[in-house]
PDB file of N, CA and C in Angstrom:
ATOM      1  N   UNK A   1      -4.920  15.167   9.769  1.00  0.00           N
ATOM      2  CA  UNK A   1      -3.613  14.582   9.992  1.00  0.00           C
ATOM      3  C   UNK A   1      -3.756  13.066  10.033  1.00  0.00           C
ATOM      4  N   UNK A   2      -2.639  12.193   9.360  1.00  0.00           N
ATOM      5  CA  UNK A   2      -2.764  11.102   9.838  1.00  0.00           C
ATOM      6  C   UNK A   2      -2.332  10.570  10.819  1.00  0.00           C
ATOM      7  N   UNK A   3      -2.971   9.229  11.167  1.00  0.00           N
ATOM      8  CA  UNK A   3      -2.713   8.776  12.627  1.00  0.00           C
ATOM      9  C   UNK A   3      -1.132   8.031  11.751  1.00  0.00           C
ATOM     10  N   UNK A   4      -0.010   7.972  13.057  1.00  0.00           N
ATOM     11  CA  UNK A   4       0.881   7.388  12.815  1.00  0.00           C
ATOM     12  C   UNK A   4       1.238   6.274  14.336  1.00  0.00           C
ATOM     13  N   UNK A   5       1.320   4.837  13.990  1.00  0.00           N
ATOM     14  CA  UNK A   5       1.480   4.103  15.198  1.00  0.00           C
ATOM     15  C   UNK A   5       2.889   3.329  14.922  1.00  0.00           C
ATOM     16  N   UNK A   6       3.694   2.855  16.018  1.00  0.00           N
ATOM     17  CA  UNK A   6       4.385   1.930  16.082  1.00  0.00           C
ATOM     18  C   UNK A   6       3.998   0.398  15.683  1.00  0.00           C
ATOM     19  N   UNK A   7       4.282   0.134  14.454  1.00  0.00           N
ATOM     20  CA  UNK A   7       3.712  -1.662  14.176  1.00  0.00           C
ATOM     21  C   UNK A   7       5.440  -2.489  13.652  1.00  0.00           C
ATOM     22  N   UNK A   8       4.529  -3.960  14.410  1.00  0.00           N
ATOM     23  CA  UNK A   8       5.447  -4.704  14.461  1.00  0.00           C
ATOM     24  C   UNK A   8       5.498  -5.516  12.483  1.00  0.00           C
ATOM     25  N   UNK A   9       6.609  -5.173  11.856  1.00  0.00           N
ATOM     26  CA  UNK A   9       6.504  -5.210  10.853  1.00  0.00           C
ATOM     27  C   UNK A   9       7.207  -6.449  10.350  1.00  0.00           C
ATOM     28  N   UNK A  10       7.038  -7.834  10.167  1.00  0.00           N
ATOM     29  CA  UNK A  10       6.908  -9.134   9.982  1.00  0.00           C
ATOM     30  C   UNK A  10       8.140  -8.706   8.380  1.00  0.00           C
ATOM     31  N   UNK A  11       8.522 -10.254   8.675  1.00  0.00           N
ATOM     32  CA  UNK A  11       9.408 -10.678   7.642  1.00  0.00           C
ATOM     33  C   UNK A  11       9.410 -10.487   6.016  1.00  0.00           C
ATOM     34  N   UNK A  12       8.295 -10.482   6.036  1.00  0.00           N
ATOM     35  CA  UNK A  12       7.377 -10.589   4.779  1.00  0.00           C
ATOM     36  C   UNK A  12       6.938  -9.219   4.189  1.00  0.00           C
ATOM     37  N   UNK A  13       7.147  -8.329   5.515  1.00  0.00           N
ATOM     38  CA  UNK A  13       6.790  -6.882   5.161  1.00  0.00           C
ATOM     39  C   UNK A  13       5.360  -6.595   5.814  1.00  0.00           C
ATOM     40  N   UNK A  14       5.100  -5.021   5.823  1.00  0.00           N
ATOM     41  CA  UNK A  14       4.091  -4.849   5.889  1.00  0.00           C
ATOM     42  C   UNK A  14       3.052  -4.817   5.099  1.00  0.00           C
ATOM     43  N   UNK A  15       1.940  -4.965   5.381  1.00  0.00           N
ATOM     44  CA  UNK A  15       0.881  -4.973   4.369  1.00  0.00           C
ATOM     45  C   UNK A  15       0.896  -3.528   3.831  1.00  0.00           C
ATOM     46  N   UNK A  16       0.617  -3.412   2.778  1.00  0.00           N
ATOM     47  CA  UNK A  16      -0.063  -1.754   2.368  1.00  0.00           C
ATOM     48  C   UNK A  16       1.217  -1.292   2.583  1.00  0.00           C
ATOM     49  N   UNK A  17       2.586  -1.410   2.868  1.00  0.00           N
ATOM     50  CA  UNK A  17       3.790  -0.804   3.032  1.00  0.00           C
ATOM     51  C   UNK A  17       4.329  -0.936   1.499  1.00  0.00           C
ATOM     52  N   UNK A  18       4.152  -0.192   0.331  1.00  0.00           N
ATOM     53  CA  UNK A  18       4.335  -0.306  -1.108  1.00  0.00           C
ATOM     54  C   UNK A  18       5.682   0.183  -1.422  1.00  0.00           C
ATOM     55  N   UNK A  19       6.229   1.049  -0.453  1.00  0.00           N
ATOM     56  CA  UNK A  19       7.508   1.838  -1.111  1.00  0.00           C
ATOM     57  C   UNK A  19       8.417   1.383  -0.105  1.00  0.00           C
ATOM     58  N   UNK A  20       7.939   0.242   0.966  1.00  0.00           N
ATOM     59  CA  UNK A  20       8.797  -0.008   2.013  1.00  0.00           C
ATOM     60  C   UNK A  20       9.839   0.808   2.832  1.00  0.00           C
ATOM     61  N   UNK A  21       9.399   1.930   3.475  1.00  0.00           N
ATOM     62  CA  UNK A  21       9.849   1.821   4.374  1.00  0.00           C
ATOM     63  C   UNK A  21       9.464   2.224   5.965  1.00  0.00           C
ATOM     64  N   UNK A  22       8.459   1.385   6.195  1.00  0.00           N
ATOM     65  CA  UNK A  22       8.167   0.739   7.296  1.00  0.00           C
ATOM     66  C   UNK A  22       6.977   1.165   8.039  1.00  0.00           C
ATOM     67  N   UNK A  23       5.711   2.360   6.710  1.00  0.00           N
ATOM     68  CA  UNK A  23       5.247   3.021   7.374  1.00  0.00           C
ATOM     69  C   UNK A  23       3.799   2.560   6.405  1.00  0.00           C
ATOM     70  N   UNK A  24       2.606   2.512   6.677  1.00  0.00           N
ATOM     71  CA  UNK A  24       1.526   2.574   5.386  1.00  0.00           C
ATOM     72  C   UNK A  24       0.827   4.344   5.983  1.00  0.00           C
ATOM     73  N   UNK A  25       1.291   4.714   4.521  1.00  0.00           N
ATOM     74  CA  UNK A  25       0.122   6.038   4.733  1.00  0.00           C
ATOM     75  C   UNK A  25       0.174   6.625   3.180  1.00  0.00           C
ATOM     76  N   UNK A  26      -0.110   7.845   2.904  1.00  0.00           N
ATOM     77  CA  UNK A  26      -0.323   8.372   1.533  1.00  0.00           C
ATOM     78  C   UNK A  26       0.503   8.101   0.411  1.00  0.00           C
ATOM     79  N   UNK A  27       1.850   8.128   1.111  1.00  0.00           N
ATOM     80  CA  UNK A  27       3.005   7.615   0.012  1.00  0.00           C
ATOM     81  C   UNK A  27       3.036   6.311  -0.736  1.00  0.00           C
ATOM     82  N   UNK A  28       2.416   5.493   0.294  1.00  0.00           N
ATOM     83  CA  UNK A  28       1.933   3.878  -0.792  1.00  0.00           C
ATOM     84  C   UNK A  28       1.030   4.154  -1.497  1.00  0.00           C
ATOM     85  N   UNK A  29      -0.224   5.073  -0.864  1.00  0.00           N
ATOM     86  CA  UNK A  29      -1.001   5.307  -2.229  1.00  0.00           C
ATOM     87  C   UNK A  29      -0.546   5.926  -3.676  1.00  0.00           C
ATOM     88  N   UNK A  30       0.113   7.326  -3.539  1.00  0.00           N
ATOM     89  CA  UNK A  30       1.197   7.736  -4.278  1.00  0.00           C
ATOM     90  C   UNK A  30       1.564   6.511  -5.257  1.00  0.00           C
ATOM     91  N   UNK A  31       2.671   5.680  -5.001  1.00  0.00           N
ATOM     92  CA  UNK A  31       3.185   4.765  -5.493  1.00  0.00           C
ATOM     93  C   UNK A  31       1.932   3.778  -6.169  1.00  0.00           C
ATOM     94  N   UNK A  32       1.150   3.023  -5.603  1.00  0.00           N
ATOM     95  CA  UNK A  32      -0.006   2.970  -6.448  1.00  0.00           C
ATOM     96  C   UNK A  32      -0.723   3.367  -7.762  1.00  0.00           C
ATOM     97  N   UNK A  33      -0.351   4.500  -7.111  1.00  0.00           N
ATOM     98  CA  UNK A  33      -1.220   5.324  -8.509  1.00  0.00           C
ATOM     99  C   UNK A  33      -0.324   5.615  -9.717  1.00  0.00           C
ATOM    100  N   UNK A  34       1.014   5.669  -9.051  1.00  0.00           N
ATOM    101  CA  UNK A  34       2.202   5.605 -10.357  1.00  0.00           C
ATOM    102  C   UNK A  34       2.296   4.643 -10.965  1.00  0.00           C
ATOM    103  N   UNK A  35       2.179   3.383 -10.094  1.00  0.00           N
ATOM    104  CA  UNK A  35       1.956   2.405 -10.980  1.00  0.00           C
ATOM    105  C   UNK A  35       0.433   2.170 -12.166  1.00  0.00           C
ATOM    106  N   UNK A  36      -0.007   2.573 -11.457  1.00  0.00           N
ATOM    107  CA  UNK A  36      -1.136   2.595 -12.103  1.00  0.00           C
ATOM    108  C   UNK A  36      -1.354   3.237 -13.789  1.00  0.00           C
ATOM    109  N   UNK A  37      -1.218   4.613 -13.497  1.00  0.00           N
ATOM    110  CA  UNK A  37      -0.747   5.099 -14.783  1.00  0.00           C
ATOM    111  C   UNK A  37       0.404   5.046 -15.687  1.00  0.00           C
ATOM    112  N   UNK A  38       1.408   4.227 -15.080  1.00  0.00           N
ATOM    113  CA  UNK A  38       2.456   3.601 -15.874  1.00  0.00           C
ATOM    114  C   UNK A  38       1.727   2.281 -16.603  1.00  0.00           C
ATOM    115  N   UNK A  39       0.753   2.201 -16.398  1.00  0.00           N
ATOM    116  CA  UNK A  39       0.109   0.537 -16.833  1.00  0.00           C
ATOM    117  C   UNK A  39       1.531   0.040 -16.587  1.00  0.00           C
ATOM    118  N   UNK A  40       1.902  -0.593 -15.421  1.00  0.00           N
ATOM    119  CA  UNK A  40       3.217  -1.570 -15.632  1.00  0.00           C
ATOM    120  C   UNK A  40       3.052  -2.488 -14.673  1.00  0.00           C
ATOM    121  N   UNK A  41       1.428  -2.646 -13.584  1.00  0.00           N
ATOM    122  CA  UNK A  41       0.816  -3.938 -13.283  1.00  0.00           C
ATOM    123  C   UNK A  41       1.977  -4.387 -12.243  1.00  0.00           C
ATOM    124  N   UNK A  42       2.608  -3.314 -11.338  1.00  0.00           N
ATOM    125  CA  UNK A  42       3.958  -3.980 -10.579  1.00  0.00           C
ATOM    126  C   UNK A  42       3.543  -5.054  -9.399  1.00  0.00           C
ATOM    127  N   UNK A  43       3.698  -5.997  -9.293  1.00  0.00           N
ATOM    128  CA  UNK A  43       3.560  -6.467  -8.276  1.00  0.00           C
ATOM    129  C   UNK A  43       3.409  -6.014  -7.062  1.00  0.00           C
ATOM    130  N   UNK A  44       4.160  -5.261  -6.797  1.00  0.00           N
ATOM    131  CA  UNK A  44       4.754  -4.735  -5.571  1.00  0.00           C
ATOM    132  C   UNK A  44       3.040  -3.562  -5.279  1.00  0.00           C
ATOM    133  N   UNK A  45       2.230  -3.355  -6.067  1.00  0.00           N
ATOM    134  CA  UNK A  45       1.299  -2.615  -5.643  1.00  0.00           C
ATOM    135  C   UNK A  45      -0.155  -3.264  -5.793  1.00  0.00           C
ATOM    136  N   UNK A  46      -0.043  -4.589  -5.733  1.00  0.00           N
ATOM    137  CA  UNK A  46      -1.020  -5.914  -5.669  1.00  0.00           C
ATOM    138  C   UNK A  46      -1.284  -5.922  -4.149  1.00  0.00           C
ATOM    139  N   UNK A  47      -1.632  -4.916  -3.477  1.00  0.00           N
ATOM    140  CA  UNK A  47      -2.025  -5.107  -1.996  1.00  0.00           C
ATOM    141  C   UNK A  47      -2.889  -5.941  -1.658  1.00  0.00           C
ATOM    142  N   UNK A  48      -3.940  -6.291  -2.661  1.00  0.00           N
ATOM    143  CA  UNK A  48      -5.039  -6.999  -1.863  1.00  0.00           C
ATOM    144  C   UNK A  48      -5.169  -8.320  -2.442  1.00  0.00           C
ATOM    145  N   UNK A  49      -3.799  -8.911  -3.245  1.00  0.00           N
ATOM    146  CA  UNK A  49      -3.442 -10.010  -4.033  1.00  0.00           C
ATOM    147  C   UNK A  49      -4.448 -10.246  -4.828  1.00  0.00           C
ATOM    148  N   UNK A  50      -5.224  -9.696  -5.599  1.00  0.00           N
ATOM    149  CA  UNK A  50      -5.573 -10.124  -6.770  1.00  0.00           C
ATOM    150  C   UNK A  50      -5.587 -10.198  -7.892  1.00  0.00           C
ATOM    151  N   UNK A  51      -3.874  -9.519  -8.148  1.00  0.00           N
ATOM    152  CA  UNK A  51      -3.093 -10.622  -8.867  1.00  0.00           C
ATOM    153  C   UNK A  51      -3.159  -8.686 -10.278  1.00  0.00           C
ATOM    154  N   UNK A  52      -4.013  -7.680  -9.757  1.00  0.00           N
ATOM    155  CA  UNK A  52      -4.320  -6.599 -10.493  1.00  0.00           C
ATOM    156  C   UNK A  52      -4.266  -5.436  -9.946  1.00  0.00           C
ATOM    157  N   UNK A  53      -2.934  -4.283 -10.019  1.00  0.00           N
ATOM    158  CA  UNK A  53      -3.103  -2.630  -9.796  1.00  0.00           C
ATOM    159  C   UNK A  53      -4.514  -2.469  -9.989  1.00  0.00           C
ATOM    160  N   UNK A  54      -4.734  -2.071  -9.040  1.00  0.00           N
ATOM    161  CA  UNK A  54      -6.114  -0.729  -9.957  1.00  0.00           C
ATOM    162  C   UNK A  54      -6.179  -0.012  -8.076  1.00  0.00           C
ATOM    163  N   UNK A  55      -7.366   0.496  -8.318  1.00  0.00           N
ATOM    164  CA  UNK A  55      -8.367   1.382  -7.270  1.00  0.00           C
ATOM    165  C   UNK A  55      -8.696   0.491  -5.933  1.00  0.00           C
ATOM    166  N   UNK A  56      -8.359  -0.689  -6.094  1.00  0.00           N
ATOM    167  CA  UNK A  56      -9.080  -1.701  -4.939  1.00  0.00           C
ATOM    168  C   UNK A  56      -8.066  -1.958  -4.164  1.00  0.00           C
ATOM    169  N   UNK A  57      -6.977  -1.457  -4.552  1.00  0.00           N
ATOM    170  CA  UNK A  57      -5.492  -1.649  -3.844  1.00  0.00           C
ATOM    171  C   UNK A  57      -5.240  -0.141  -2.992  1.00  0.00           C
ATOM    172  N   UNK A  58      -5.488   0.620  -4.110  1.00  0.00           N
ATOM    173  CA  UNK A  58      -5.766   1.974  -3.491  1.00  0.00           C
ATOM    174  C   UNK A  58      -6.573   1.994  -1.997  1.00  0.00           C
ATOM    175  N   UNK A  59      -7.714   1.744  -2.496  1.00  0.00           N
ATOM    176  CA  UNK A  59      -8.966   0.856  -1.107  1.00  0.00           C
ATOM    177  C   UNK A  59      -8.571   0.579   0.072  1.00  0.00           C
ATOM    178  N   UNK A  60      -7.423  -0.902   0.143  1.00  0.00           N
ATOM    179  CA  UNK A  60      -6.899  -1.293   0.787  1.00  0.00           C
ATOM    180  C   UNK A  60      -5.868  -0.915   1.478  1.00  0.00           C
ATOM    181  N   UNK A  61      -5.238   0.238   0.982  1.00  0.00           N
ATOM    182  CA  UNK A  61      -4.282   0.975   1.594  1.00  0.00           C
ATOM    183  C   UNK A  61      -4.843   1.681   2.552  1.00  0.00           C
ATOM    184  N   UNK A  62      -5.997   2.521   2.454  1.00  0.00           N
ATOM    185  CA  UNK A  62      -6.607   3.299   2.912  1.00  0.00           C
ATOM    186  C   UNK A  62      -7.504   2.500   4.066  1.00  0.00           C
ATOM    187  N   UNK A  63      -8.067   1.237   3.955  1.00  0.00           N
ATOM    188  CA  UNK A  63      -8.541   0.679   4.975  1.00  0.00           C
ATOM    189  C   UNK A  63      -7.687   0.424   6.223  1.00  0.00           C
ATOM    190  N   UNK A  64      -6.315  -0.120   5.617  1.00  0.00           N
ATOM    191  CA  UNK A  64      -5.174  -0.305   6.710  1.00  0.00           C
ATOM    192  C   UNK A  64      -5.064   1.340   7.559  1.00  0.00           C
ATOM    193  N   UNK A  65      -5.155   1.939   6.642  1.00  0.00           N
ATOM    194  CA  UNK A  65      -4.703   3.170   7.769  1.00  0.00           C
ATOM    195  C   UNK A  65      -5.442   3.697   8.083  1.00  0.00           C
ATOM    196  N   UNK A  66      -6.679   3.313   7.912  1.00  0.00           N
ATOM    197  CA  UNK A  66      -8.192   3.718   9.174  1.00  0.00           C
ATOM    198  C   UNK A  66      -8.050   3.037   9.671  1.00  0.00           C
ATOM    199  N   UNK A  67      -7.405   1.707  10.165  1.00  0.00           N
ATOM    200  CA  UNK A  67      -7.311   0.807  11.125  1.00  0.00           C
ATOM    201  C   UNK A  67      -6.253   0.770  11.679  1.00  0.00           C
ATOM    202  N   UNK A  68      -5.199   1.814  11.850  1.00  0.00           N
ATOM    203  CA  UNK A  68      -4.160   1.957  12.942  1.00  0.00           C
ATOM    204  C   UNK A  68      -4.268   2.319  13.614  1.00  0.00           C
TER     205      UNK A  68
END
């Protein structure tokens, strides 16, 4: 099961929060990976800003939510 916590979610959004709404867990990865195989490079799934979809964003999703 995943852990689910109350976070204070800043102006800017949450990190790793990809489909926005208000939570990071499997569903941003989900979304990730759609982008991914859409090759359509969305911004919106550039989690770890380097500027490129791939697997390292995936990564980063998954680090955030071992760390809640």
């Amino acid at each position: 099961a995943l852990k689910e916590a109350i976070v204070y979610i800043p102006e800017e959004g949450l990190k790793g929060d990809v489909n926005g709404d208000g939570v990071v867990d499997g569903t941003d990865i989900q979304v990730v990976i759609n982008i991914i195989l859409a090759e359509t490079n969305d911004p919106v799934g550039d989690v770890n800003g380097d500027g490129e979809v791939d697997g390292t964003d995936i990564q980063e999703i998954i680090n955030i939510i071992l760390q809640s």
